[in-house]
PDB file of N, CA and C in Angstrom:
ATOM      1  N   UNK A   1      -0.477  -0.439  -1.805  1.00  0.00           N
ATOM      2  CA  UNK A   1       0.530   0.587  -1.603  1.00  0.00           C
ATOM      3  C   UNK A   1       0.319   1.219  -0.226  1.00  0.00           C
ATOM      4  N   UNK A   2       1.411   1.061   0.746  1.00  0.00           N
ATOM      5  CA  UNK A   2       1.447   2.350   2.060  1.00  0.00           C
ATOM      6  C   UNK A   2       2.047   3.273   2.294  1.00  0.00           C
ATOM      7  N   UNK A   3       1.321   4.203   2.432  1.00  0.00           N
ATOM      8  CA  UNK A   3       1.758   5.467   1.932  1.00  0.00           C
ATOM      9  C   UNK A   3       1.277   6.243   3.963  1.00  0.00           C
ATOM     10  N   UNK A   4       2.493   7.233   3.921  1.00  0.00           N
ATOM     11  CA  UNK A   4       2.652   7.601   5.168  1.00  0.00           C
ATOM     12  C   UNK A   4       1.609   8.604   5.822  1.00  0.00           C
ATOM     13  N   UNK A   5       0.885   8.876   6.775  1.00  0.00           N
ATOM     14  CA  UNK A   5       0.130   9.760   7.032  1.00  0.00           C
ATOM     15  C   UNK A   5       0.929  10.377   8.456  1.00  0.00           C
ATOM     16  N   UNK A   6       0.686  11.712   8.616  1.00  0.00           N
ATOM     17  CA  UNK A   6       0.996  12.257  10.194  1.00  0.00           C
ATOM     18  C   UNK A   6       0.029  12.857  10.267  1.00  0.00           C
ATOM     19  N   UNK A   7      -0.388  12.291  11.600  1.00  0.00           N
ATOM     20  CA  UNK A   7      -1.826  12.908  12.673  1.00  0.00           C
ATOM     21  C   UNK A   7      -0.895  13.782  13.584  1.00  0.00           C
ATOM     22  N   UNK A   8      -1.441  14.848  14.368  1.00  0.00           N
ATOM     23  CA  UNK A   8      -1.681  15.293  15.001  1.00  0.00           C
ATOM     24  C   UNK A   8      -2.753  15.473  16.695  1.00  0.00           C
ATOM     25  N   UNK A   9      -2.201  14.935  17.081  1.00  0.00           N
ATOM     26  CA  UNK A   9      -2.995  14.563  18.072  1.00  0.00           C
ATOM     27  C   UNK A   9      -2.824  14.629  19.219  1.00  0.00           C
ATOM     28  N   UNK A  10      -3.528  14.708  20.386  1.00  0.00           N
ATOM     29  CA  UNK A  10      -3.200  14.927  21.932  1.00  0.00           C
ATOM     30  C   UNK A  10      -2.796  13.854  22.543  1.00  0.00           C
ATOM     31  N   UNK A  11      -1.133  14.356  23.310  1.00  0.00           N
ATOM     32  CA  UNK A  11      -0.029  13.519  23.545  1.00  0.00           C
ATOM     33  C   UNK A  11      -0.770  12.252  24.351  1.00  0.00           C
ATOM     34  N   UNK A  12      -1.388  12.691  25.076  1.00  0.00           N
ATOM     35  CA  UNK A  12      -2.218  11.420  26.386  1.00  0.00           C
ATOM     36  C   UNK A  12      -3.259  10.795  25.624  1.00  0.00           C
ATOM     37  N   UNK A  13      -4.184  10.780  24.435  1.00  0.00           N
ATOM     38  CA  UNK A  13      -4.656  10.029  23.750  1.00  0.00           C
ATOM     39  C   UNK A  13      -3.723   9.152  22.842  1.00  0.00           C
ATOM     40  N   UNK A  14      -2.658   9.463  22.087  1.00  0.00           N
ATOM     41  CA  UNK A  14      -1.760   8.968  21.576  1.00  0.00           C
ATOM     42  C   UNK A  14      -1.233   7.828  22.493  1.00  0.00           C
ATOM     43  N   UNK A  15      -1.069   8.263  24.160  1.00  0.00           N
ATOM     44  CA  UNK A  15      -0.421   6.736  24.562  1.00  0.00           C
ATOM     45  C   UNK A  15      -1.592   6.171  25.087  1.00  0.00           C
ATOM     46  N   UNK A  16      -2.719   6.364  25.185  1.00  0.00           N
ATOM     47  CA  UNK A  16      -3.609   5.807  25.611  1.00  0.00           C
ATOM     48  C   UNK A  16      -3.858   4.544  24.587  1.00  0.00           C
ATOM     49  N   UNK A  17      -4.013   5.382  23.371  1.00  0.00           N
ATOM     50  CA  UNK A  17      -4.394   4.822  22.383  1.00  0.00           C
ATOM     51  C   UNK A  17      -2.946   3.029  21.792  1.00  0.00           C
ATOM     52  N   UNK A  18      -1.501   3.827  21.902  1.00  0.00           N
ATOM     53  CA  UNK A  18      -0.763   2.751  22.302  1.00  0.00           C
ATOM     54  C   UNK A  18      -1.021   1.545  22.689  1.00  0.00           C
ATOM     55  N   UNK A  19      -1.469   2.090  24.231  1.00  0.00           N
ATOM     56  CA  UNK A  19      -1.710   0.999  25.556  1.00  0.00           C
ATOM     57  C   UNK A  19      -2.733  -0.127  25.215  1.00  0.00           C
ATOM     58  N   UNK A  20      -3.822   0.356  24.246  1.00  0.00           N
ATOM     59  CA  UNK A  20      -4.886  -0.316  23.725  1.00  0.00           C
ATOM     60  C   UNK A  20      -4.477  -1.426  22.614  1.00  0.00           C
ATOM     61  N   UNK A  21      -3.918  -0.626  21.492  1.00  0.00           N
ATOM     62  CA  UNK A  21      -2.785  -1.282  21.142  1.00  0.00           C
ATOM     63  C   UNK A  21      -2.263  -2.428  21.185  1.00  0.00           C
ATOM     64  N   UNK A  22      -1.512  -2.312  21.804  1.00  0.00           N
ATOM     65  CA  UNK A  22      -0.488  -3.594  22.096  1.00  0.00           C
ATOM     66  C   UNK A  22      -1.409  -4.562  23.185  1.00  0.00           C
ATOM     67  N   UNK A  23      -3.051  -3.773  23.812  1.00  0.00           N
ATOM     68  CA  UNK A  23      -3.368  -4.993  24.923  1.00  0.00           C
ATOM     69  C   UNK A  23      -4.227  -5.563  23.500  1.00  0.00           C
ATOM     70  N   UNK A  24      -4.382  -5.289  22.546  1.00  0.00           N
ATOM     71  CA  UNK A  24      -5.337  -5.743  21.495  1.00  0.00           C
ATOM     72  C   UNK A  24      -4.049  -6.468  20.443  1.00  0.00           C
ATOM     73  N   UNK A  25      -2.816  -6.541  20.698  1.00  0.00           N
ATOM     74  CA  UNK A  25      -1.874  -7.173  19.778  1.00  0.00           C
ATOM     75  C   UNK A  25      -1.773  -6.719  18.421  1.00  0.00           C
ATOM     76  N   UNK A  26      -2.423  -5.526  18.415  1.00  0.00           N
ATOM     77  CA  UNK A  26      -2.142  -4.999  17.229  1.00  0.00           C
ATOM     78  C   UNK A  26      -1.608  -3.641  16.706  1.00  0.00           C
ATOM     79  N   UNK A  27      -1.128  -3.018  16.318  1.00  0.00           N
ATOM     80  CA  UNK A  27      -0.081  -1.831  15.540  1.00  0.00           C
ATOM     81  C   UNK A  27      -1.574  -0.638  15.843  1.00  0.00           C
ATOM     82  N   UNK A  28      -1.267   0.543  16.368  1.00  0.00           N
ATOM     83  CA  UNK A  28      -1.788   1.721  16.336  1.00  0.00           C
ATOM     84  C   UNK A  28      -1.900   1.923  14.767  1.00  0.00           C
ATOM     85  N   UNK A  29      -0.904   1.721  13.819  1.00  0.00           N
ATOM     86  CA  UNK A  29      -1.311   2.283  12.399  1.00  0.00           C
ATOM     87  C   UNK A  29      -2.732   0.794  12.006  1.00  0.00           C
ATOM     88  N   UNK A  30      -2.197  -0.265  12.342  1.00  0.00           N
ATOM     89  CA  UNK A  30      -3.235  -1.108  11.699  1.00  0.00           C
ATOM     90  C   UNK A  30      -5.081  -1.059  12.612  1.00  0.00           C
ATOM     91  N   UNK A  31      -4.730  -0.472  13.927  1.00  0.00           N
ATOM     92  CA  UNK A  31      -6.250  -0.304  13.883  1.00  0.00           C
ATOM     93  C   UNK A  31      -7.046   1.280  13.364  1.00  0.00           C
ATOM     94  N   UNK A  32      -6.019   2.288  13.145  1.00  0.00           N
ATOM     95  CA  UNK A  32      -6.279   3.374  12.458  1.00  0.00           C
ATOM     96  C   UNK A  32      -6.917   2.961  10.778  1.00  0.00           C
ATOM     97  N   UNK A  33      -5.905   2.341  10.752  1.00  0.00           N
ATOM     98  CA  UNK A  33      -6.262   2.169   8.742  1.00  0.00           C
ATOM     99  C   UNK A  33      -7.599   1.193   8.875  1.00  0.00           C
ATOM    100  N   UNK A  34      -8.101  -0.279   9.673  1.00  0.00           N
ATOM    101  CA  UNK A  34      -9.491  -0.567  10.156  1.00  0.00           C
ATOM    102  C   UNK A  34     -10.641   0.351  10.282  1.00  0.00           C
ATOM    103  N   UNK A  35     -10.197   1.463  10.742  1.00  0.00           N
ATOM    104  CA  UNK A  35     -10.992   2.829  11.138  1.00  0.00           C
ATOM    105  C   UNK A  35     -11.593   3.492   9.821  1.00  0.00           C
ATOM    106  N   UNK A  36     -10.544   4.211   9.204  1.00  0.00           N
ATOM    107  CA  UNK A  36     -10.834   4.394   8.105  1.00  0.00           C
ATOM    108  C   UNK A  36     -11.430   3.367   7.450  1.00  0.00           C
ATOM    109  N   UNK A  37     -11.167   2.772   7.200  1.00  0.00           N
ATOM    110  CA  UNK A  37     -11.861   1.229   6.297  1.00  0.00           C
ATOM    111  C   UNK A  37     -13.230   1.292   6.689  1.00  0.00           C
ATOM    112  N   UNK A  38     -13.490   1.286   7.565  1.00  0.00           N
ATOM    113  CA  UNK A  38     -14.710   0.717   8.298  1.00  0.00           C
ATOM    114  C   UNK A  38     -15.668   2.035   8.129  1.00  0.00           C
ATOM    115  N   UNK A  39     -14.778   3.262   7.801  1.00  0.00           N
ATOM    116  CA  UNK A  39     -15.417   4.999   7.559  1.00  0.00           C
ATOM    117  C   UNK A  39     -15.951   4.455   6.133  1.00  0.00           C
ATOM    118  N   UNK A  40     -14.917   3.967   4.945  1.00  0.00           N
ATOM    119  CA  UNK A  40     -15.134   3.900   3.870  1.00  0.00           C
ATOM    120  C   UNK A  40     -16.473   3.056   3.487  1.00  0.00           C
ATOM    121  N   UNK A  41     -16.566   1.772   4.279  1.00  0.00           N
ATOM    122  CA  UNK A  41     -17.072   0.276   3.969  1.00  0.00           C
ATOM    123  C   UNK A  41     -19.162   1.198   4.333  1.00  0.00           C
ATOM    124  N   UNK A  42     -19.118   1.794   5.656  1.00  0.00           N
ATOM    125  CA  UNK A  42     -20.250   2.765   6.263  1.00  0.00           C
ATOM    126  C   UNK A  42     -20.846   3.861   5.213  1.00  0.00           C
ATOM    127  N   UNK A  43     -19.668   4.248   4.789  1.00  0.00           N
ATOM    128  CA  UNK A  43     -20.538   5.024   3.548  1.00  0.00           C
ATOM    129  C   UNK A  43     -21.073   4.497   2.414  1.00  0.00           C
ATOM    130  N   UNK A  44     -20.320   3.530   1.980  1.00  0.00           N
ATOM    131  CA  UNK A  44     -20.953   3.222   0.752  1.00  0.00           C
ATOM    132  C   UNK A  44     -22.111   2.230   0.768  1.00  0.00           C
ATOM    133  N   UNK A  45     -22.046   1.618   2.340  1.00  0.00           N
ATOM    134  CA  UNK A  45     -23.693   0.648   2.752  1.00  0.00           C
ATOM    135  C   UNK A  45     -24.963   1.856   3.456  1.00  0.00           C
ATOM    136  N   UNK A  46     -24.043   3.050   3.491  1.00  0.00           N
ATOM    137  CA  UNK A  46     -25.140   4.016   4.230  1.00  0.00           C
ATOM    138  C   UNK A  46     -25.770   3.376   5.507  1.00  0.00           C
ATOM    139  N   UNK A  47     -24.840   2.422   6.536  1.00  0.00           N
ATOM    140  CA  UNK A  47     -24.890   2.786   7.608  1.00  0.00           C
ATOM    141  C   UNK A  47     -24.188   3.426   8.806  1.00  0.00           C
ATOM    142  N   UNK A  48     -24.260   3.740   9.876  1.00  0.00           N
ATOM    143  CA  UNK A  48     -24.060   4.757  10.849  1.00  0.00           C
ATOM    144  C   UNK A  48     -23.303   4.484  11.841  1.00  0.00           C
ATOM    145  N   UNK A  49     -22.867   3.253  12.033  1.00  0.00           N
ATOM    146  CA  UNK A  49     -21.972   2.580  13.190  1.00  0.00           C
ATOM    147  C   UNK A  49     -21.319   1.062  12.798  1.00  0.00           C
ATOM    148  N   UNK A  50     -19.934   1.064  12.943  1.00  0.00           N
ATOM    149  CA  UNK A  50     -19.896  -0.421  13.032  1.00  0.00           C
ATOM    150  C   UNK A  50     -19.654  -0.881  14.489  1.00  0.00           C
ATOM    151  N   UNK A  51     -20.141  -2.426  14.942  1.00  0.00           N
ATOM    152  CA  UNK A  51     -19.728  -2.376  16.179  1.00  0.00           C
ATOM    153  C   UNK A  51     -18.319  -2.702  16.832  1.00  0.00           C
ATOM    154  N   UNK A  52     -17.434  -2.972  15.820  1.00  0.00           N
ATOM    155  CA  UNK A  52     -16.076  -2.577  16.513  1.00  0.00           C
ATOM    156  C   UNK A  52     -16.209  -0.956  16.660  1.00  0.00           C
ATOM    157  N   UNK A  53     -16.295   0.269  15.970  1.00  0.00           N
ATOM    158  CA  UNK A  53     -16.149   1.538  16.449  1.00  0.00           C
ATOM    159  C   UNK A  53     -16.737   1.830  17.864  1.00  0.00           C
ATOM    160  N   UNK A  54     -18.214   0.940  17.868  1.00  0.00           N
ATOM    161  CA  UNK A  54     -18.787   1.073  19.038  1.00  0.00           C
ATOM    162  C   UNK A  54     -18.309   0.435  20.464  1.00  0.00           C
ATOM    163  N   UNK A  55     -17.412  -0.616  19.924  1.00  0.00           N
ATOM    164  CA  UNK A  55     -16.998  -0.697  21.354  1.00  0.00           C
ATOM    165  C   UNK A  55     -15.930  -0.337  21.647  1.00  0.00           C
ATOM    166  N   UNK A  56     -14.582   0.059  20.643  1.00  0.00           N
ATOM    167  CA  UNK A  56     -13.759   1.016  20.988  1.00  0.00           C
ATOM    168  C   UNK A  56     -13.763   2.455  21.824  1.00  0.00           C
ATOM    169  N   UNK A  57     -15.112   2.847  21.126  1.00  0.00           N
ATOM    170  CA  UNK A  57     -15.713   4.014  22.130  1.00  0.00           C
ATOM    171  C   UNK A  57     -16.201   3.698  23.145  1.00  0.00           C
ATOM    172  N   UNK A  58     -16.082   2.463  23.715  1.00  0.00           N
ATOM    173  CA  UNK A  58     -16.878   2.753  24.663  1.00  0.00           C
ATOM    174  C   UNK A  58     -19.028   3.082  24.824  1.00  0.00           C
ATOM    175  N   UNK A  59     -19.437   2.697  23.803  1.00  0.00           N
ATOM    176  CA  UNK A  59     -20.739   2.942  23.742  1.00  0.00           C
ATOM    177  C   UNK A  59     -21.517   1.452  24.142  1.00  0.00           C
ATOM    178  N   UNK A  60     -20.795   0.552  24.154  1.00  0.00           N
ATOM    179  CA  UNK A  60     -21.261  -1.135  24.611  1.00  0.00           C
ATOM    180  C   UNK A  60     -20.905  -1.170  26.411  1.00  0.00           C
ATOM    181  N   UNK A  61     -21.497  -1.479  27.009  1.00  0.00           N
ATOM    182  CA  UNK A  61     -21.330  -1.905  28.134  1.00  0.00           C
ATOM    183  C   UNK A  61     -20.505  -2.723  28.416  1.00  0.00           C
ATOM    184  N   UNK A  62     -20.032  -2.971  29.370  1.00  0.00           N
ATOM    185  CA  UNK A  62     -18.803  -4.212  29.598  1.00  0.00           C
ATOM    186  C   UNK A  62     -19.663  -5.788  29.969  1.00  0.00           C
ATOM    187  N   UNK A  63     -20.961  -5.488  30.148  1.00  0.00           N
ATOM    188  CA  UNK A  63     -21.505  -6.550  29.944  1.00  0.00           C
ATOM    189  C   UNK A  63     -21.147  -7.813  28.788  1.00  0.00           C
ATOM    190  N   UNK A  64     -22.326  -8.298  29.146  1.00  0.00           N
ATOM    191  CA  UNK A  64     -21.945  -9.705  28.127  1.00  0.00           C
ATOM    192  C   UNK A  64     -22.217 -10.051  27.059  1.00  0.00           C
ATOM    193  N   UNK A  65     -22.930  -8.508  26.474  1.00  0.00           N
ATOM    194  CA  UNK A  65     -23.388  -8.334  24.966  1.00  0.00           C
ATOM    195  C   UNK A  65     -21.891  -7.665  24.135  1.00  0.00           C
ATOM    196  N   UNK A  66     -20.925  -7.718  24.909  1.00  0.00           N
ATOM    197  CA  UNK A  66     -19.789  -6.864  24.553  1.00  0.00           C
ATOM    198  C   UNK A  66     -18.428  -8.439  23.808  1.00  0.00           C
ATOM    199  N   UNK A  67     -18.541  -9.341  24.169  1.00  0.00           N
ATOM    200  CA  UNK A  67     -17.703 -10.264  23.734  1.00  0.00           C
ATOM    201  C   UNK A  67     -18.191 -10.706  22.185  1.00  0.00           C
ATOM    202  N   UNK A  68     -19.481 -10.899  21.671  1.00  0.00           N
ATOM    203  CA  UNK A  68     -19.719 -10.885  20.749  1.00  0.00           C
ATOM    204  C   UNK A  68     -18.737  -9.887  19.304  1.00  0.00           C
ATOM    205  N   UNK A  69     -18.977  -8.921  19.219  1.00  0.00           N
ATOM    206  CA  UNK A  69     -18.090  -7.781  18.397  1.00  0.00           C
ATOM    207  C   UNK A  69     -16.485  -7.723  18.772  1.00  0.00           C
ATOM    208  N   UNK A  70     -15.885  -8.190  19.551  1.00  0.00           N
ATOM    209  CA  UNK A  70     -14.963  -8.422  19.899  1.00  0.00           C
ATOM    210  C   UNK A  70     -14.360  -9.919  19.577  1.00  0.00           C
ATOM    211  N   UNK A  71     -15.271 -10.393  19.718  1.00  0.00           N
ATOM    212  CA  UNK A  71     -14.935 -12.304  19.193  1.00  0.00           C
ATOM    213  C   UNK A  71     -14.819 -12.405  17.237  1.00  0.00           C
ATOM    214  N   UNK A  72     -16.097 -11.419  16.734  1.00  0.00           N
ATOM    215  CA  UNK A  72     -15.921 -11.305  16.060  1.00  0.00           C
ATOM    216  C   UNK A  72     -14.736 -10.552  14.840  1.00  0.00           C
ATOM    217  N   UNK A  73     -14.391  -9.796  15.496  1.00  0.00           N
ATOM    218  CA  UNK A  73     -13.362  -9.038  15.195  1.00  0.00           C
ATOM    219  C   UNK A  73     -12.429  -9.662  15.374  1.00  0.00           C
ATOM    220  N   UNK A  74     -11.901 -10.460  16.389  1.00  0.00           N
ATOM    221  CA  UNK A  74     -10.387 -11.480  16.349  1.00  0.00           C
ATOM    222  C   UNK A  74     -10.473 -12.091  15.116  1.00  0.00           C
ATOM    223  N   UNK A  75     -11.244 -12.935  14.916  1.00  0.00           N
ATOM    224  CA  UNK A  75     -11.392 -13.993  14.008  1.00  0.00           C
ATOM    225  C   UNK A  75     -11.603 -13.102  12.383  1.00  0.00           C
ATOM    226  N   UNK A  76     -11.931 -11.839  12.231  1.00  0.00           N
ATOM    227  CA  UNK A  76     -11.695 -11.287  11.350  1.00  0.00           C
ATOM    228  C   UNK A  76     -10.264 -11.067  10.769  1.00  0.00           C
ATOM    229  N   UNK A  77      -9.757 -10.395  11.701  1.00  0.00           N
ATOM    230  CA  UNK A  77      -8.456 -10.180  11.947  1.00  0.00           C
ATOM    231  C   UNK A  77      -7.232 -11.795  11.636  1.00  0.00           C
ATOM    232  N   UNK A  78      -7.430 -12.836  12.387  1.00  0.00           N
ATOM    233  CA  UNK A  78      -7.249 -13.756  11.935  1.00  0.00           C
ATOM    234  C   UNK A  78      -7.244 -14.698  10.465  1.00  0.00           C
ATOM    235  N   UNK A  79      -8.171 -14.463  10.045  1.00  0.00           N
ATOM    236  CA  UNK A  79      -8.496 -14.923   8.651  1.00  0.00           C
ATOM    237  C   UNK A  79      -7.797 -14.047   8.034  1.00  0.00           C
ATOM    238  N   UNK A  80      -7.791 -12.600   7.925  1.00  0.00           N
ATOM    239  CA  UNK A  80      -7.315 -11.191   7.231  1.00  0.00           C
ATOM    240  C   UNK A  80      -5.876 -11.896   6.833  1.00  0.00           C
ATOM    241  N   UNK A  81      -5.201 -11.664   8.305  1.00  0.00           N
ATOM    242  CA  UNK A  81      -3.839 -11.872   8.477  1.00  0.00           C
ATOM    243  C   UNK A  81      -2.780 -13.490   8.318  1.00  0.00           C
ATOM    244  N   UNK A  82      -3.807 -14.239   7.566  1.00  0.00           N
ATOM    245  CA  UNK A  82      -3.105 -16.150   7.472  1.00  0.00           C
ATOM    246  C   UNK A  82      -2.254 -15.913   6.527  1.00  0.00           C
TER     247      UNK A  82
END
């Protein structure tokens, strides 16, 4: 069932967040509801980070330890969505 939520949020993060978006091919609501998911999936394993959150934030370097969590995540996404 999807059921509607309204955020509130600061206008220039909102298109930032867009821009990310669509360069990631995917819906602002579908990497929000990932988010949450990934809030839900963290609590109930009682750990503290996943590394898609971490590299959304920005906490991974753009180095070359950064394609890993990102490779992984397509192919998540992929399988999810067949």
């Amino acid at each position: 069932m999807t059921t509607k939520l309204t955020l509130r949020l600061d206008g220039k993060l909102i298109k930032q967040a867009k821009k990310a978006a669509q360069a990631k091919g995917v819906s602002l609501s579908r990497i929000v509801e990932d988010y949450f998911r990934t809030l839900t999936i963290r609590e109930r394993k009682g750990t503290t980070e996943s590394p898609v959150l971490s590299e959304i934030s920005g906490v991974l370097s753009a180095g070359a330890g950064t394609k890993k969590p990102r490779e992984e995540y397509r192919k998540h996404l992929e399988e999810k969505y067949r």
